[in-house]
Every structure is written in structure tokens, then in C-alpha cells.
Protein backbone atom coordinates (compact mmCIF):
# COMPACT_ATOMS: atom_id res chain seq x y z
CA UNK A 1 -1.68 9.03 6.67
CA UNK A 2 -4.52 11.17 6.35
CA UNK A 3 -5.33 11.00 2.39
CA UNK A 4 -6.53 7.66 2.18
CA UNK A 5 -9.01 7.79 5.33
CA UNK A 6 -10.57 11.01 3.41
CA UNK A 7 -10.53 8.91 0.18
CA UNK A 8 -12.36 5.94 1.54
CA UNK A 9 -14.88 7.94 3.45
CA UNK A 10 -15.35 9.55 -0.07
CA UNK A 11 -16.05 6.74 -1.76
CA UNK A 12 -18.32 5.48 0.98
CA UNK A 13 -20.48 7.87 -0.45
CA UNK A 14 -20.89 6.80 -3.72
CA UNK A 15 -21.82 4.49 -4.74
CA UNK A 16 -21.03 2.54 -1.55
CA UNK A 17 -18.57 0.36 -0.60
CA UNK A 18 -18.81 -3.62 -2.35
CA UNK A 19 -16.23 -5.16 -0.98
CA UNK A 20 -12.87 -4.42 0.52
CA UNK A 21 -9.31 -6.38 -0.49
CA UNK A 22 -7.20 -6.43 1.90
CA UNK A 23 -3.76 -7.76 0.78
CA UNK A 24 0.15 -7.62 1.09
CA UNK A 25 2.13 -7.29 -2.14
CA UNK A 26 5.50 -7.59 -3.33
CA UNK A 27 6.99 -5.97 -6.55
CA UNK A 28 9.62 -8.08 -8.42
CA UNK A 29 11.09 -6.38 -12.20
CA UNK A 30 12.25 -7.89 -15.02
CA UNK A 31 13.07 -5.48 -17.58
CA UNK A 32 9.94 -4.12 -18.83
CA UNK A 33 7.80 -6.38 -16.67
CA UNK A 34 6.35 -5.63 -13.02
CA UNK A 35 5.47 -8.89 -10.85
CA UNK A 36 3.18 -8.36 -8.28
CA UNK A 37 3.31 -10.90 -5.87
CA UNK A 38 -0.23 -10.53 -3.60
CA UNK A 39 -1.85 -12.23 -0.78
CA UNK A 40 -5.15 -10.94 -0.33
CA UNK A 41 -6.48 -11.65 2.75
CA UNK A 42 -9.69 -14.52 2.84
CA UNK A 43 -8.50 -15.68 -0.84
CA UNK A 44 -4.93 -16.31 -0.96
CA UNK A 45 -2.03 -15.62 -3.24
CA UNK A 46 -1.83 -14.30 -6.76
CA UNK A 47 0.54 -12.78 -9.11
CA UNK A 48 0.23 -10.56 -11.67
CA UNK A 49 2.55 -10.01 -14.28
CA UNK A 50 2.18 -5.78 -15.49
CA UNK A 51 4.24 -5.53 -18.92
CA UNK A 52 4.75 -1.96 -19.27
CA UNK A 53 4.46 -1.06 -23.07
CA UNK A 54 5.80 1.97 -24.69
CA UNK A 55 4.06 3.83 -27.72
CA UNK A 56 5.80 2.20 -30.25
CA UNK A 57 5.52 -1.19 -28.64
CA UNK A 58 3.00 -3.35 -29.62
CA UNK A 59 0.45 -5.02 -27.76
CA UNK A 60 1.16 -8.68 -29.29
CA UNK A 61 4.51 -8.35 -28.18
CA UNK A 62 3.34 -7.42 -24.43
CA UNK A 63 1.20 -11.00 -25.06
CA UNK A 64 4.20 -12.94 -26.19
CA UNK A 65 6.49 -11.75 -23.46
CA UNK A 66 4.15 -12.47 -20.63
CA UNK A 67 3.20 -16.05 -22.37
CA UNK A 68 7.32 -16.45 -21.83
CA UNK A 69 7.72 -15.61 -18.42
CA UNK A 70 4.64 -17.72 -17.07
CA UNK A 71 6.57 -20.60 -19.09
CA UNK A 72 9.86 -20.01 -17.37
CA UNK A 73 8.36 -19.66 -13.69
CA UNK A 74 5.90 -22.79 -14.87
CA UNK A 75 2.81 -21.06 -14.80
CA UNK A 76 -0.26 -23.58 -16.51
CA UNK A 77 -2.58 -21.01 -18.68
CA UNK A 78 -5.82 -22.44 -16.95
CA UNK A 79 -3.97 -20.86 -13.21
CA UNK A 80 -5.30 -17.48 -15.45
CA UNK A 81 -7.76 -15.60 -12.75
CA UNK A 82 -9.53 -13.06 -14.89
CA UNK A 83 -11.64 -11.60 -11.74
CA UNK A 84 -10.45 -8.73 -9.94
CA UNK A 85 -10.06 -9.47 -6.01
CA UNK A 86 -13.76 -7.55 -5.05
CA UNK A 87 -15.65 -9.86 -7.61
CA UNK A 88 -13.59 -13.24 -5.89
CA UNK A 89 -14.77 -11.40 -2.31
CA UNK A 90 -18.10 -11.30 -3.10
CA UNK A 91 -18.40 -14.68 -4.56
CA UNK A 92 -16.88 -15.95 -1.48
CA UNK A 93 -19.06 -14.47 0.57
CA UNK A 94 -21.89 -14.92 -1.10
CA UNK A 95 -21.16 -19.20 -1.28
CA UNK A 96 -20.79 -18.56 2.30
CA UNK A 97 -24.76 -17.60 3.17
């Protein structure tokens, strides 16, 4: 595929490439709800739960149904990640010099 080779070369350019994530994901639905299932390469797995809100939906309720579906697949709250997979990378990497 030729797009994303022009893309990346692109944003080699500017401002420079920090890290790269390399993963594998799988998408699961439930109703409104996306689950990303991810294994990024050098840090593991994750998953991601993406409730899709429409505009008269609010965002509490987006809260509330996530909070629920962690509970029924027996997700703790503290197994919350709240970096994105290039600041993990570079942490990594930089424990690692």
C-alpha cells in the first residue's frame, strides 16, 4: 500500500519521528461500545474500551457505561493506563540506558 509509506516519510519530516508502536489489534462491539483488544509490540497487551456517543448523549453516561463493562469483564480501576503507547515506548527505552 503506497499511502502510508508516503505518510510516514511525511511525518519524518516534521517534527521527527519519537517513537514507533507497533501492535496487532482486535475490534470486539457491544452496542455502542468498540473494544480494542492490542498487543503492542515491546509492552504487551491492552484494551481500550471506545464508547461512541451521539449528540444528544451525554458524556456521564459514556462514563457510567464504560465503568459497567470493566465491572462485568473484571477490570480493577487502578489496571487504568492513561499513557498513549509512544509515551510507554519511550519510558521503556529510556529505563533501558
Amino acid at each position: 500500500m503506497l499511502f502510508p509509506r508516503i505518510l510516514k516519510r511525511m511525518l519524518a519530516l516534521w517534527p521527527g519521528i519519537r517513537a514507533t508502536a507497533v501492535k496487532t489489534r482486535k475490534v470486539y462491539l457491544k452496542g455502542n461500545t468498540r473494544i480494542h483488544l492490542d498487543h503492542v509490540v515491546g509492552l504487551g497487551n491492552y484494551m481500550e474500551l471506545e464508547i461512541v456517543l451521539g449528540p444528544n448523549d451525554r458524556h456521564e453516561d459514556g462514563i457510567t457505561q464504560a465503568k459497567t463493562i470493566m465491572e462485568e469483564l473484571g477490570i480493577p480501576r487502578n489496571a487504568l493506563e492513561s499513557q498513549a503507547y509512544v509515551n510507554l515506548l519511550e519510558k521503556r527505552d529510556s529505563l533501558h540506558k
